[in-house]
N, C-alpha and C. Protein backbone atom coordinates (compact mmCIF):
# COMPACT_ATOMS: atom_id res chain seq x y z
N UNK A 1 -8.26 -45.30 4.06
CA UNK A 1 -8.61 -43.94 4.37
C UNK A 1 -7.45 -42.98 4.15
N UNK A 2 -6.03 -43.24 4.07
CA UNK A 2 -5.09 -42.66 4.35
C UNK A 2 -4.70 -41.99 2.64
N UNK A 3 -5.02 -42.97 1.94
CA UNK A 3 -4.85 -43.19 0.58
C UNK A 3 -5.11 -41.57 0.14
N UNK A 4 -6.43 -41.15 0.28
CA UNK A 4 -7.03 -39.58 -0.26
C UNK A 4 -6.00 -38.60 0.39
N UNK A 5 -5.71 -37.97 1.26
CA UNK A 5 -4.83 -37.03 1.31
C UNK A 5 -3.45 -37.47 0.96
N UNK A 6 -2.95 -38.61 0.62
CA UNK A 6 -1.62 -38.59 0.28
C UNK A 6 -1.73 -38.36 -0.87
N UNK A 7 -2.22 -39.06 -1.68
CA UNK A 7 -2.63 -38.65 -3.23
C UNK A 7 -2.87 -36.56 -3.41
N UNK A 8 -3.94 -36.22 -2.75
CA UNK A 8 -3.98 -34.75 -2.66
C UNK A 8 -2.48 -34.17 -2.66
N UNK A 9 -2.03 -34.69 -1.86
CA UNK A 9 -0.58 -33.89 -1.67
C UNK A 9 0.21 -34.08 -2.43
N UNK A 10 0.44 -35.47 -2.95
CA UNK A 10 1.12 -35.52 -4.35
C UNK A 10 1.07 -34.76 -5.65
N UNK A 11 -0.77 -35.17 -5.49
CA UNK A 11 -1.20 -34.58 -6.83
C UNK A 11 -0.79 -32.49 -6.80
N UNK A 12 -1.03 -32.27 -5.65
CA UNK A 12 -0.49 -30.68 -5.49
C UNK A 12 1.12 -30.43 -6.07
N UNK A 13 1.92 -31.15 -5.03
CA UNK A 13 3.08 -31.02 -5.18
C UNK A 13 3.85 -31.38 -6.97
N UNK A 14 2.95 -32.03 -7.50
CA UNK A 14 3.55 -32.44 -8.70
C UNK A 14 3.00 -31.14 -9.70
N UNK A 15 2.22 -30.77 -9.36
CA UNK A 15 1.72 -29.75 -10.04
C UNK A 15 2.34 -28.05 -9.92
N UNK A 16 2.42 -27.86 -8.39
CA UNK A 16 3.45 -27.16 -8.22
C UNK A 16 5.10 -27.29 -8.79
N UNK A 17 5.64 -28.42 -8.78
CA UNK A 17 6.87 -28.55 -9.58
C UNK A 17 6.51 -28.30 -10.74
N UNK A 18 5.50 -28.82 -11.50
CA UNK A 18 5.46 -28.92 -13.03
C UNK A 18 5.38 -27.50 -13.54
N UNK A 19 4.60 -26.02 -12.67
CA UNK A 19 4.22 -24.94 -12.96
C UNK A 19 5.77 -24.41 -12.97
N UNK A 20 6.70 -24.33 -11.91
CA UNK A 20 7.52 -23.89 -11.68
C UNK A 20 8.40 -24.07 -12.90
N UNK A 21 8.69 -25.36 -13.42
CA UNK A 21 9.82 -26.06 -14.32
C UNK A 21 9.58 -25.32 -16.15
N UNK A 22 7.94 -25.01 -16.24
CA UNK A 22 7.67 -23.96 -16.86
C UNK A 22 7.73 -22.56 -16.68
N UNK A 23 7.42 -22.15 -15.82
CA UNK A 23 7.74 -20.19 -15.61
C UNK A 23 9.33 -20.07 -15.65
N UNK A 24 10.38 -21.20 -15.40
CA UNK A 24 11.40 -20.41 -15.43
C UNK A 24 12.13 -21.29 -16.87
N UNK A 25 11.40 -21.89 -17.81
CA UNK A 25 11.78 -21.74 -18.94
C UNK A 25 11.00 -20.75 -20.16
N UNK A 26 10.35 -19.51 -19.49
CA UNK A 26 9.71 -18.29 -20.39
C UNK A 26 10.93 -17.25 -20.11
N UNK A 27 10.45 -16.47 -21.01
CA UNK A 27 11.23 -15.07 -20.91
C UNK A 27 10.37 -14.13 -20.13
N UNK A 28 10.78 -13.37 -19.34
CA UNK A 28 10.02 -12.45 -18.97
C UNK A 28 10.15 -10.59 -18.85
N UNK A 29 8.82 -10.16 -19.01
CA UNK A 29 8.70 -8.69 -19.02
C UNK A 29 9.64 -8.07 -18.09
N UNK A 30 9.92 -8.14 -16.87
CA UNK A 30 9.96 -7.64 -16.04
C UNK A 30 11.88 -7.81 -15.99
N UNK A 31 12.40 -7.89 -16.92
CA UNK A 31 13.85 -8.30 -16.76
C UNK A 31 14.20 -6.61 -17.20
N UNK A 32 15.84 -6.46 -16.00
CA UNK A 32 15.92 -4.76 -16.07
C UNK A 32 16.30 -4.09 -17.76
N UNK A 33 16.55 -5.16 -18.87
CA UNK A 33 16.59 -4.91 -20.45
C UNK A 33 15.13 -4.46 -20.69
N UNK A 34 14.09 -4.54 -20.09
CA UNK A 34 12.79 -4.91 -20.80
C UNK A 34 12.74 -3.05 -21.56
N UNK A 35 12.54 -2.64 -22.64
CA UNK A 35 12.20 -1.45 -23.03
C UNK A 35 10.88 -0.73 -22.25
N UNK A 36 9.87 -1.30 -21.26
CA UNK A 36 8.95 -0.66 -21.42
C UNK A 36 9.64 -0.07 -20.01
N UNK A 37 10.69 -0.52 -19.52
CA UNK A 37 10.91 -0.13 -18.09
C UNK A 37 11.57 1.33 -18.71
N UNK A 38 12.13 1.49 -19.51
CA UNK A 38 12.73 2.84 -20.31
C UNK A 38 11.59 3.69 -20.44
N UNK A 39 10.34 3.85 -20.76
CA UNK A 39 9.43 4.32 -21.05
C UNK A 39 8.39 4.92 -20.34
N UNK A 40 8.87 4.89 -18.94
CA UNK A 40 7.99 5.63 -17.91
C UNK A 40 8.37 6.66 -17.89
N UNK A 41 6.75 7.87 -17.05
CA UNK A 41 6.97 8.82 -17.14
C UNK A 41 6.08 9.51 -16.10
N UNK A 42 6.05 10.32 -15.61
CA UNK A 42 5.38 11.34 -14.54
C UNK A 42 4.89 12.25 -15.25
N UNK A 43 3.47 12.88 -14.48
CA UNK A 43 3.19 14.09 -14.75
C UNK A 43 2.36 14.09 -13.67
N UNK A 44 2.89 15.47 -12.75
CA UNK A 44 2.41 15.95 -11.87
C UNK A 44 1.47 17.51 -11.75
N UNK A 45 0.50 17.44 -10.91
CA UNK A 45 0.04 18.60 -10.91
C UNK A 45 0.56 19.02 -8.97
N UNK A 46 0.81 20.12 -8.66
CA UNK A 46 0.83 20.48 -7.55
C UNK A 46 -0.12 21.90 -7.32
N UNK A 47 -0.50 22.23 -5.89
CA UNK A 47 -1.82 21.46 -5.83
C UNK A 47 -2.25 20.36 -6.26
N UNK A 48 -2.76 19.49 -5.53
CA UNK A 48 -3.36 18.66 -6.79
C UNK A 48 -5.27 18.83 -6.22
N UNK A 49 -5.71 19.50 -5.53
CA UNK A 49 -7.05 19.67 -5.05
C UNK A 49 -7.29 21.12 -4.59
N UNK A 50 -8.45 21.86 -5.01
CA UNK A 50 -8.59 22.92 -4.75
C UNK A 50 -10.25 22.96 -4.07
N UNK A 51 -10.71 23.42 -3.12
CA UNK A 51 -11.87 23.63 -2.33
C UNK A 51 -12.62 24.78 -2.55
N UNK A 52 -13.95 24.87 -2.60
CA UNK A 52 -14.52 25.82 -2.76
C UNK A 52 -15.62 25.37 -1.53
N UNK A 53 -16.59 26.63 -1.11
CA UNK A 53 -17.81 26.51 -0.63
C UNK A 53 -19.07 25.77 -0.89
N UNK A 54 -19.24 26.25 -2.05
CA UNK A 54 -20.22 25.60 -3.22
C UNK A 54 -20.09 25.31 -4.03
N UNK A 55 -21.35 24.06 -4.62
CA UNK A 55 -21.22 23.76 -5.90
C UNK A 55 -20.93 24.65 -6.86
N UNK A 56 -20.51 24.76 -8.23
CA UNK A 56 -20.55 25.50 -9.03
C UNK A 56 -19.61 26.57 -9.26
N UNK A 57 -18.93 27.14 -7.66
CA UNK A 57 -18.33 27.90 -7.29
C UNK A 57 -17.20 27.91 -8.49
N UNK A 58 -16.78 29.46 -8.88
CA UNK A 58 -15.34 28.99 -9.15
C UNK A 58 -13.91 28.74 -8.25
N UNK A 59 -12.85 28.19 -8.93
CA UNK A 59 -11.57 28.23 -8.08
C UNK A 59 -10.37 28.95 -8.78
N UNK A 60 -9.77 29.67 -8.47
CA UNK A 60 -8.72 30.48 -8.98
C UNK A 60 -7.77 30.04 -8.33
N UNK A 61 -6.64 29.24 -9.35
CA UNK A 61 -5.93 28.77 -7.86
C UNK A 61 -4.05 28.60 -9.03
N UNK A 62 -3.26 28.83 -8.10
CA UNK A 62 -1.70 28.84 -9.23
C UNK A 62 -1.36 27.22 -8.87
N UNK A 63 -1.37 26.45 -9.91
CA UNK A 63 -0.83 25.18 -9.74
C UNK A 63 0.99 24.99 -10.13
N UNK A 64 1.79 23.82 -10.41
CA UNK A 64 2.76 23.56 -10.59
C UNK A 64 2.45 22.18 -11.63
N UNK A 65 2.94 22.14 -12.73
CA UNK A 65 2.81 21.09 -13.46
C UNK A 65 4.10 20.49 -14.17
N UNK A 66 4.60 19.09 -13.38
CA UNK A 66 5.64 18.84 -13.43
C UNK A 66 5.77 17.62 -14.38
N UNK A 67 6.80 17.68 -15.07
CA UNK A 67 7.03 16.23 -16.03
C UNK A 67 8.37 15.63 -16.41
N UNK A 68 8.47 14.24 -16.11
CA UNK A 68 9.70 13.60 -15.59
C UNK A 68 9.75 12.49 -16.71
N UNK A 69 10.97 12.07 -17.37
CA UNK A 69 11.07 10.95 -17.99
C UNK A 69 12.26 10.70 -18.59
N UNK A 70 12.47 9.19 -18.53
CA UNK A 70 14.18 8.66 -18.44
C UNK A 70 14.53 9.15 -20.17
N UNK A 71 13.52 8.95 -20.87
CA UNK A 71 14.14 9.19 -22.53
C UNK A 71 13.35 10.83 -22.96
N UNK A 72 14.26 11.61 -24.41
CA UNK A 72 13.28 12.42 -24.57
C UNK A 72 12.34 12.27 -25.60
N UNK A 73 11.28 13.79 -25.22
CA UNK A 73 10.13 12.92 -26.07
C UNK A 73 9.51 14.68 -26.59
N UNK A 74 9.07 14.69 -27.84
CA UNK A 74 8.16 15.90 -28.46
C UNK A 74 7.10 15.71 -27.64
N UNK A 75 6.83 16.52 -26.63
CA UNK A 75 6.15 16.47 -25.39
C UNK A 75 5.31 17.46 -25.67
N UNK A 76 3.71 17.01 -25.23
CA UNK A 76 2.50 18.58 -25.47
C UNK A 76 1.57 17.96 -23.90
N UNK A 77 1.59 18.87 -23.57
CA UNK A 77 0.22 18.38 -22.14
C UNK A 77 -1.22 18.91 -23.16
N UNK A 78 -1.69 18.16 -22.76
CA UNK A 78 -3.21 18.36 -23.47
C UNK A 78 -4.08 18.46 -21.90
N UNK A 79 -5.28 19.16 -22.09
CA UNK A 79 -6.37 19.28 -21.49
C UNK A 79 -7.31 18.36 -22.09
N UNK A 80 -7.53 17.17 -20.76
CA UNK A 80 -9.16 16.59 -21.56
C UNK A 80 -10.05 16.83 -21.95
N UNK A 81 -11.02 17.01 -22.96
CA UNK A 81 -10.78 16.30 -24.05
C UNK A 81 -9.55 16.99 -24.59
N UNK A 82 -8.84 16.31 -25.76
CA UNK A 82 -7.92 16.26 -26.63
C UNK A 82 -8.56 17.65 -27.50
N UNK A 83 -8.23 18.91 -27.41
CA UNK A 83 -8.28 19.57 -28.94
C UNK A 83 -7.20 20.62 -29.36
N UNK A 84 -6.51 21.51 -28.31
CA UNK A 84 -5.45 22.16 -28.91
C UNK A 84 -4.48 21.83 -27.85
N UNK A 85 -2.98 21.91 -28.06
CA UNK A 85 -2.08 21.58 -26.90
C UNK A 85 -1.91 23.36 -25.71
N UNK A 86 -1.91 22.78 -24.49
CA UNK A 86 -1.64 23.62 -24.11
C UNK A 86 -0.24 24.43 -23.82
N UNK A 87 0.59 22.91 -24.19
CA UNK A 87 2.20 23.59 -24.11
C UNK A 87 2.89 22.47 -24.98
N UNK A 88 3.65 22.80 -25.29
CA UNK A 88 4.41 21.89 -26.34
C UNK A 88 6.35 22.01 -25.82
N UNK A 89 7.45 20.94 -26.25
CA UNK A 89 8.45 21.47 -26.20
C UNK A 89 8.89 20.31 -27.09
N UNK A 90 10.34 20.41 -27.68
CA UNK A 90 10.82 19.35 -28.32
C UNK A 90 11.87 19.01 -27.81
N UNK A 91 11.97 17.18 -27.76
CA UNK A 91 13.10 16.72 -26.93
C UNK A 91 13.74 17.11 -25.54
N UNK A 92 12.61 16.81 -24.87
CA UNK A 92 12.76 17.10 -23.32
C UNK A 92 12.40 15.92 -22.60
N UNK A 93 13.14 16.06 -21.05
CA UNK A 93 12.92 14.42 -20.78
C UNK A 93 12.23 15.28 -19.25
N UNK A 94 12.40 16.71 -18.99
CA UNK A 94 11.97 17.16 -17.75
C UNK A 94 11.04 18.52 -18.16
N UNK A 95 10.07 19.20 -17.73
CA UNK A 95 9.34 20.70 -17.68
C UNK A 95 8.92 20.39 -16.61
N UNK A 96 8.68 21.81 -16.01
CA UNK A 96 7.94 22.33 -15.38
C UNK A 96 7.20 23.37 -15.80
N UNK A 97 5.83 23.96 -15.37
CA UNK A 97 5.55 24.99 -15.82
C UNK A 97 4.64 25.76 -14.50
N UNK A 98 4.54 26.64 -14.73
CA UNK A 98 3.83 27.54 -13.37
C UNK A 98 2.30 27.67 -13.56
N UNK A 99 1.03 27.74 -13.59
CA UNK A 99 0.01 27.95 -14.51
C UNK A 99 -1.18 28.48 -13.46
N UNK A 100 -2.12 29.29 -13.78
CA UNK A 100 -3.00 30.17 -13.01
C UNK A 100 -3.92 29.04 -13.70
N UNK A 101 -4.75 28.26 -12.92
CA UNK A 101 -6.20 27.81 -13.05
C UNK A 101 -7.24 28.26 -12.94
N UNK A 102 -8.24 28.55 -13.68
CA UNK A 102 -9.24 29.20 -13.41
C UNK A 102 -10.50 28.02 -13.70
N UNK A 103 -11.33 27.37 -12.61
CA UNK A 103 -12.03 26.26 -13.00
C UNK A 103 -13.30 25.95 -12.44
N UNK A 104 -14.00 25.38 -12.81
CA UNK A 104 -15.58 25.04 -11.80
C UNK A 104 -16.17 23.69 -11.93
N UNK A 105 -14.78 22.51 -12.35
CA UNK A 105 -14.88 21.41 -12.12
C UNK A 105 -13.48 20.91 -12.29
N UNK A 106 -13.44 19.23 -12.30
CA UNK A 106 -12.39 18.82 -12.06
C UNK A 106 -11.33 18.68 -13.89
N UNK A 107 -10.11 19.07 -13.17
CA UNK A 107 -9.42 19.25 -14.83
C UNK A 107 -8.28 17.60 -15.04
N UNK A 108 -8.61 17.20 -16.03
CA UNK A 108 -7.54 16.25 -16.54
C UNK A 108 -6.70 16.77 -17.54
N UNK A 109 -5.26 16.35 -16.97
CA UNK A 109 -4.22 16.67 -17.98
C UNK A 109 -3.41 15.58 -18.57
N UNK A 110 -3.22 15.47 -19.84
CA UNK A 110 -2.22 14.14 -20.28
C UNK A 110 -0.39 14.78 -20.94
N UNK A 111 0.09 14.05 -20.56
CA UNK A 111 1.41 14.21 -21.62
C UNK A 111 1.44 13.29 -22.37
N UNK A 112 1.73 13.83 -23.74
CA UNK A 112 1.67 13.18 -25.34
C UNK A 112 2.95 13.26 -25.74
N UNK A 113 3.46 12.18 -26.31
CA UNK A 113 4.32 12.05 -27.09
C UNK A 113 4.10 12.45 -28.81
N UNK A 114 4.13 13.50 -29.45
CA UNK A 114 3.26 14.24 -30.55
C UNK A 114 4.05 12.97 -31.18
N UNK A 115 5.01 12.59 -32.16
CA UNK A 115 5.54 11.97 -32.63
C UNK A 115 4.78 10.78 -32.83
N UNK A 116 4.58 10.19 -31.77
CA UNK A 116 4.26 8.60 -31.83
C UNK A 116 2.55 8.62 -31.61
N UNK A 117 2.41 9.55 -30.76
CA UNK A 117 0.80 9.91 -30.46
C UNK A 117 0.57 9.17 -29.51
N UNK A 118 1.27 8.46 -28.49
CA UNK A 118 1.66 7.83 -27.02
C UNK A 118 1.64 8.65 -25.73
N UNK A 119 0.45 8.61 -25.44
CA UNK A 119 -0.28 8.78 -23.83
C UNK A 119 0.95 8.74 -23.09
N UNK A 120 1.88 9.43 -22.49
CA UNK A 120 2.81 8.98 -21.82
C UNK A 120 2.47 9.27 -20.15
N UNK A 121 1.74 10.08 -19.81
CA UNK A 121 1.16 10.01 -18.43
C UNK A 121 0.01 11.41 -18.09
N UNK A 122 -1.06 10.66 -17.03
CA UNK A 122 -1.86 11.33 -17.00
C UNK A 122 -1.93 12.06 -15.35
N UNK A 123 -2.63 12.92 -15.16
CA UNK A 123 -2.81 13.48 -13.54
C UNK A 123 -4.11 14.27 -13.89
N UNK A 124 -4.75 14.46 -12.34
CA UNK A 124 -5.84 15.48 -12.19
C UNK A 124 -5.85 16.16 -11.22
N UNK A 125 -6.46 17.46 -11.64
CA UNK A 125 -6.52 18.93 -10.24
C UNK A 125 -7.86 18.60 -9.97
N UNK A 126 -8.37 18.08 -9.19
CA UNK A 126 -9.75 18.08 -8.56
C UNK A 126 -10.09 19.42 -7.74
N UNK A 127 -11.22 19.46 -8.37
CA UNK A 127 -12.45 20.35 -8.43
C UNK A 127 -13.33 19.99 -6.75
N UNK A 128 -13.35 20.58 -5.29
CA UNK A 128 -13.78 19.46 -4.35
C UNK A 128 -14.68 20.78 -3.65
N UNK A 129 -16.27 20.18 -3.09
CA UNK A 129 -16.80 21.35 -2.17
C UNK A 129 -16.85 20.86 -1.24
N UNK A 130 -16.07 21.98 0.04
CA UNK A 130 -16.35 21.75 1.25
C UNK A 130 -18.02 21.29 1.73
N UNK A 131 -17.48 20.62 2.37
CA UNK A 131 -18.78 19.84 3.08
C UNK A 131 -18.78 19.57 4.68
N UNK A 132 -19.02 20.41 5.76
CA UNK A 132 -18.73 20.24 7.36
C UNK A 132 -19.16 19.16 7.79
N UNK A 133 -18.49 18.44 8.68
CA UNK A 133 -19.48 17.19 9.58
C UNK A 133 -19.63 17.77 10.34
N UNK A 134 -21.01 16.86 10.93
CA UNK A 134 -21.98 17.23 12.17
C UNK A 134 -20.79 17.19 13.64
N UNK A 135 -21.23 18.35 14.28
CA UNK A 135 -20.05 17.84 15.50
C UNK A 135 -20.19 16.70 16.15
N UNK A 136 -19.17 16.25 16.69
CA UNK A 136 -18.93 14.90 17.36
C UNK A 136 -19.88 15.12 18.49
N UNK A 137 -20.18 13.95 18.66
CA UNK A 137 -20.84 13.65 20.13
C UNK A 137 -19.29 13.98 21.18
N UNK A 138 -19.69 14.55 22.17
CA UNK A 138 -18.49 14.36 23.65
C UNK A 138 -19.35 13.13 24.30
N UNK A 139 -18.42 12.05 24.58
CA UNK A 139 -18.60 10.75 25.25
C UNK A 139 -18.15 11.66 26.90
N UNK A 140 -19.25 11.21 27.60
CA UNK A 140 -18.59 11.40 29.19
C UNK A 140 -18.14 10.68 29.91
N UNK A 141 -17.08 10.24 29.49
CA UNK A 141 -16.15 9.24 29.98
C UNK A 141 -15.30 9.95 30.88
N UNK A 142 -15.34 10.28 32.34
CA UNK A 142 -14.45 11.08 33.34
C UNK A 142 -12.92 10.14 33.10
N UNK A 143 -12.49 10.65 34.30
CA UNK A 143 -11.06 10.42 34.39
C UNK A 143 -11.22 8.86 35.68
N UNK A 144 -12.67 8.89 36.30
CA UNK A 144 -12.83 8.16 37.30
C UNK A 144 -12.75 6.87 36.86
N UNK A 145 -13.18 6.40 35.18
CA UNK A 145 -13.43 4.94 35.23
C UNK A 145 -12.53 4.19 35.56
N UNK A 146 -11.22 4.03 35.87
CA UNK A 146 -10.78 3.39 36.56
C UNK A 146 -11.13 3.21 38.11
């Protein structure tokens, strides 16, 4: 009877060594040389949510659109879909820009690397209608239950 879990545990443990004795003869992504760790990038919207009453409603609202990155890059923020840039600069690794929104749904923005044509990061200003909850019930729970 004893035979089945010792075997189990062997058979685990040998398998666990054998996985291990392989993962640390690979190379891996995640080493601080790796290039893709060079290649990150931010793009922020501030605000990032604007409220209206109603559906449909518009929102007029001044956002902040911020963009951060360790290398530089021929940088354009595009509005989703993709058809004209809304700002462009060359060889910049930081912008900011100030921008009046005028909108009646939710907006996606990307930063492009024009050069390579590389998505370098995306954000969204959501479009949101207030909606009230029902008031709470008051529980009459005095001060007595103790």
């Amino acid at each position: 009877m004893m035979k089945r879990p010792v075997f189990a545990i062997s058979l685990t443990t040998y398998l666990l060594v054998g996985s291990y004795c392989l993962a640390t003869q690979q190379e891996h992504n995640w080493s601080p040389e790796s290039p893709i760790e060079d290649m990150t990038a931010t793009l922020t919207i501030k605000p990032t949510t604007c409220v209206v009453k109603q559906q449909g409603e518009i929102c007029k609202q001044g956002i902040i659109i911020s963009f951060v990155s360790k290398q530089p890059h021929n940088l354009c923020i595009y509005q989703v879909p993709k058809e004209t840039p809304l700002w462009c600069k060359e060889q910049t690794r930081q912008a900011e820009l100030n921008v009046t929104v005028t909108a009646n749904k939710s907006i996606e923005l990307q930063a492009v690397d024009e050069d390579k044509g590389l998505v370098l990061a995306t954000s969204s200003f959501i479009h949101s209608v207030f909606e009230p909850v029902d008031k709470r019930k008051r529980r009459n729970y005095g001060i007595g239950i103790l």
